[in-house]
C-alpha atoms as a PDB file:
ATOM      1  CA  UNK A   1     117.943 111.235 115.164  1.00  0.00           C
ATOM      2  CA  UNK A   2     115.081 110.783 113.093  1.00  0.00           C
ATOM      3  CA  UNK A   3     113.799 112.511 110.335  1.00  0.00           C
ATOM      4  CA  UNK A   4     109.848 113.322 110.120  1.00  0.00           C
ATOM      5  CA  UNK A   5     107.984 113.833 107.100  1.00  0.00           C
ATOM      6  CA  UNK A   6     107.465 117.497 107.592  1.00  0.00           C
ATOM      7  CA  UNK A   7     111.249 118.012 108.025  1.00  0.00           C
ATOM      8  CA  UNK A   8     111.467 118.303 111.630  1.00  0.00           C
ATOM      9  CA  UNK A   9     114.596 115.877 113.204  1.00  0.00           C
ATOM     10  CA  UNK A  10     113.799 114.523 116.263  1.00  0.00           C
ATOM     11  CA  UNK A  11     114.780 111.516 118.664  1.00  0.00           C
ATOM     12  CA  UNK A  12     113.680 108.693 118.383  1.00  0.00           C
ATOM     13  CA  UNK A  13     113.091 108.794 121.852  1.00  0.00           C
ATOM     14  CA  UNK A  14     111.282 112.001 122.160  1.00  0.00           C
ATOM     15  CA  UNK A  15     108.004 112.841 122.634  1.00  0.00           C
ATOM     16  CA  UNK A  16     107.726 114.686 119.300  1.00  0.00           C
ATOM     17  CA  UNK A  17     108.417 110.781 117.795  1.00  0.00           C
ATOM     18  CA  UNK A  18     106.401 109.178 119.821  1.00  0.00           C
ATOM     19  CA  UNK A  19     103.449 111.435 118.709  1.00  0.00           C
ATOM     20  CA  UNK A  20     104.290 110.989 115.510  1.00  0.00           C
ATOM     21  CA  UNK A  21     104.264 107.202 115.070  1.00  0.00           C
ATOM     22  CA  UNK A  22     100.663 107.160 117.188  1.00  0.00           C
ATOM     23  CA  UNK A  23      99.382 109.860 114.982  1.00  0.00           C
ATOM     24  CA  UNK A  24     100.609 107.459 111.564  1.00  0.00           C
ATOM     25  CA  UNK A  25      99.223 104.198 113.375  1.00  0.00           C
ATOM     26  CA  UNK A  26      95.650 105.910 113.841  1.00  0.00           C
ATOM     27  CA  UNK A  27      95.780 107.095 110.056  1.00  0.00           C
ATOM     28  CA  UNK A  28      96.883 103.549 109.236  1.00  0.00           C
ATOM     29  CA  UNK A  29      94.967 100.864 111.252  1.00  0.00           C
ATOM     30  CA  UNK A  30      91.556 103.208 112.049  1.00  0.00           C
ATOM     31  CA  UNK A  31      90.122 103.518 108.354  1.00  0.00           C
ATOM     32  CA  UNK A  32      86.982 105.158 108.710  1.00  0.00           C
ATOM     33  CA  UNK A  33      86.530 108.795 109.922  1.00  0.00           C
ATOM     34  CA  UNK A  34      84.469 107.338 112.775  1.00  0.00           C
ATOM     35  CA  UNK A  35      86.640 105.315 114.054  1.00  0.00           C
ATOM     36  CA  UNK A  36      89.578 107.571 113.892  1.00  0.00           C
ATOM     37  CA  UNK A  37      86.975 110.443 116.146  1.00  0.00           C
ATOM     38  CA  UNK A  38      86.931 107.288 118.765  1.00  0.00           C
ATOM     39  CA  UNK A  39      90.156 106.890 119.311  1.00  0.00           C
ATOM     40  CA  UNK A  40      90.861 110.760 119.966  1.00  0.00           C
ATOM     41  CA  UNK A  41      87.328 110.780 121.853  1.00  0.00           C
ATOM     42  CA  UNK A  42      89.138 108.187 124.035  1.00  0.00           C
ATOM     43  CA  UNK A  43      92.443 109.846 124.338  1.00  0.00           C
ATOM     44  CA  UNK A  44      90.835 113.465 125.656  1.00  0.00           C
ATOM     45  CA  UNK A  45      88.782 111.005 128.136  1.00  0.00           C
ATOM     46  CA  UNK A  46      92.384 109.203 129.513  1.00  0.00           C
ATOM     47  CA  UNK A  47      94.909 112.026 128.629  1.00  0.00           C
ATOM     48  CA  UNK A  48      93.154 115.374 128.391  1.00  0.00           C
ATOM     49  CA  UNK A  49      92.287 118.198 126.398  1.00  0.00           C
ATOM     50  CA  UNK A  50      96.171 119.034 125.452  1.00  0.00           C
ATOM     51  CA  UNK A  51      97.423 115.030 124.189  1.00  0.00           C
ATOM     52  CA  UNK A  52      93.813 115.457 122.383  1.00  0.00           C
ATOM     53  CA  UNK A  53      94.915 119.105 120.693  1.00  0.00           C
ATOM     54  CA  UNK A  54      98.427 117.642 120.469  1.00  0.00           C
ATOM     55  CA  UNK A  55      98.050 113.954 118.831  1.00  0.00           C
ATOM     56  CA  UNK A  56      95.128 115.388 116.242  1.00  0.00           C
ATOM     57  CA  UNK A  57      97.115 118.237 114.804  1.00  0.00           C
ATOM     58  CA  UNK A  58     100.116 115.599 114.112  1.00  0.00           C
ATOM     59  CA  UNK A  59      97.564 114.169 112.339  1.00  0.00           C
ATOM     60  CA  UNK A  60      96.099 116.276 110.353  1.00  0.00           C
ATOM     61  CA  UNK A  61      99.998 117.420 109.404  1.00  0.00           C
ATOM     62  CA  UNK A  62     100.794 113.584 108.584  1.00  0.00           C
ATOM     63  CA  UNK A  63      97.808 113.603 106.328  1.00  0.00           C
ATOM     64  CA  UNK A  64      98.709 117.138 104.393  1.00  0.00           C
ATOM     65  CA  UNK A  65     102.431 115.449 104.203  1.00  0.00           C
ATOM     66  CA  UNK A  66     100.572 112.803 102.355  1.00  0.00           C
ATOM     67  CA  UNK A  67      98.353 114.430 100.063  1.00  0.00           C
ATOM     68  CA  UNK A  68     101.108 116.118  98.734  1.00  0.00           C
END
């Protein structure tokens, strides 16, 4: 089990994780707002409307985590 900055324990083969670390290595590696609108631009092309919904509201949570 892993533990997720907002509290939640998931594991660390679930989908909830896997979300999770894509939604931290988009907030790490794409810097610019831009860039970051690409990527999820690209991922409701390839993986629809609901991964789009889905992967940006992880991060927008992993960035509130953060600001804290």
């Amino acid at each position: 089990m892993v533990r997720l900055p907002d509290g939640r324990e998931v594991g660390s083969y679930s989908e909830a994780f896997r979300r999770y670390c894509e939604a931290a290595w988009v907030l790490r590696k794409k810097r610019t707002k831009r860039t970051r609108m690409e990527y999820l631009d690209g991922v409701l092309e390839k993986r629809g409307r609901q991964a789009y919904e889905d992967l940006r509201e992880e991060m927008l949570t992993l960035w509130q985590s953060r600001q804290k």
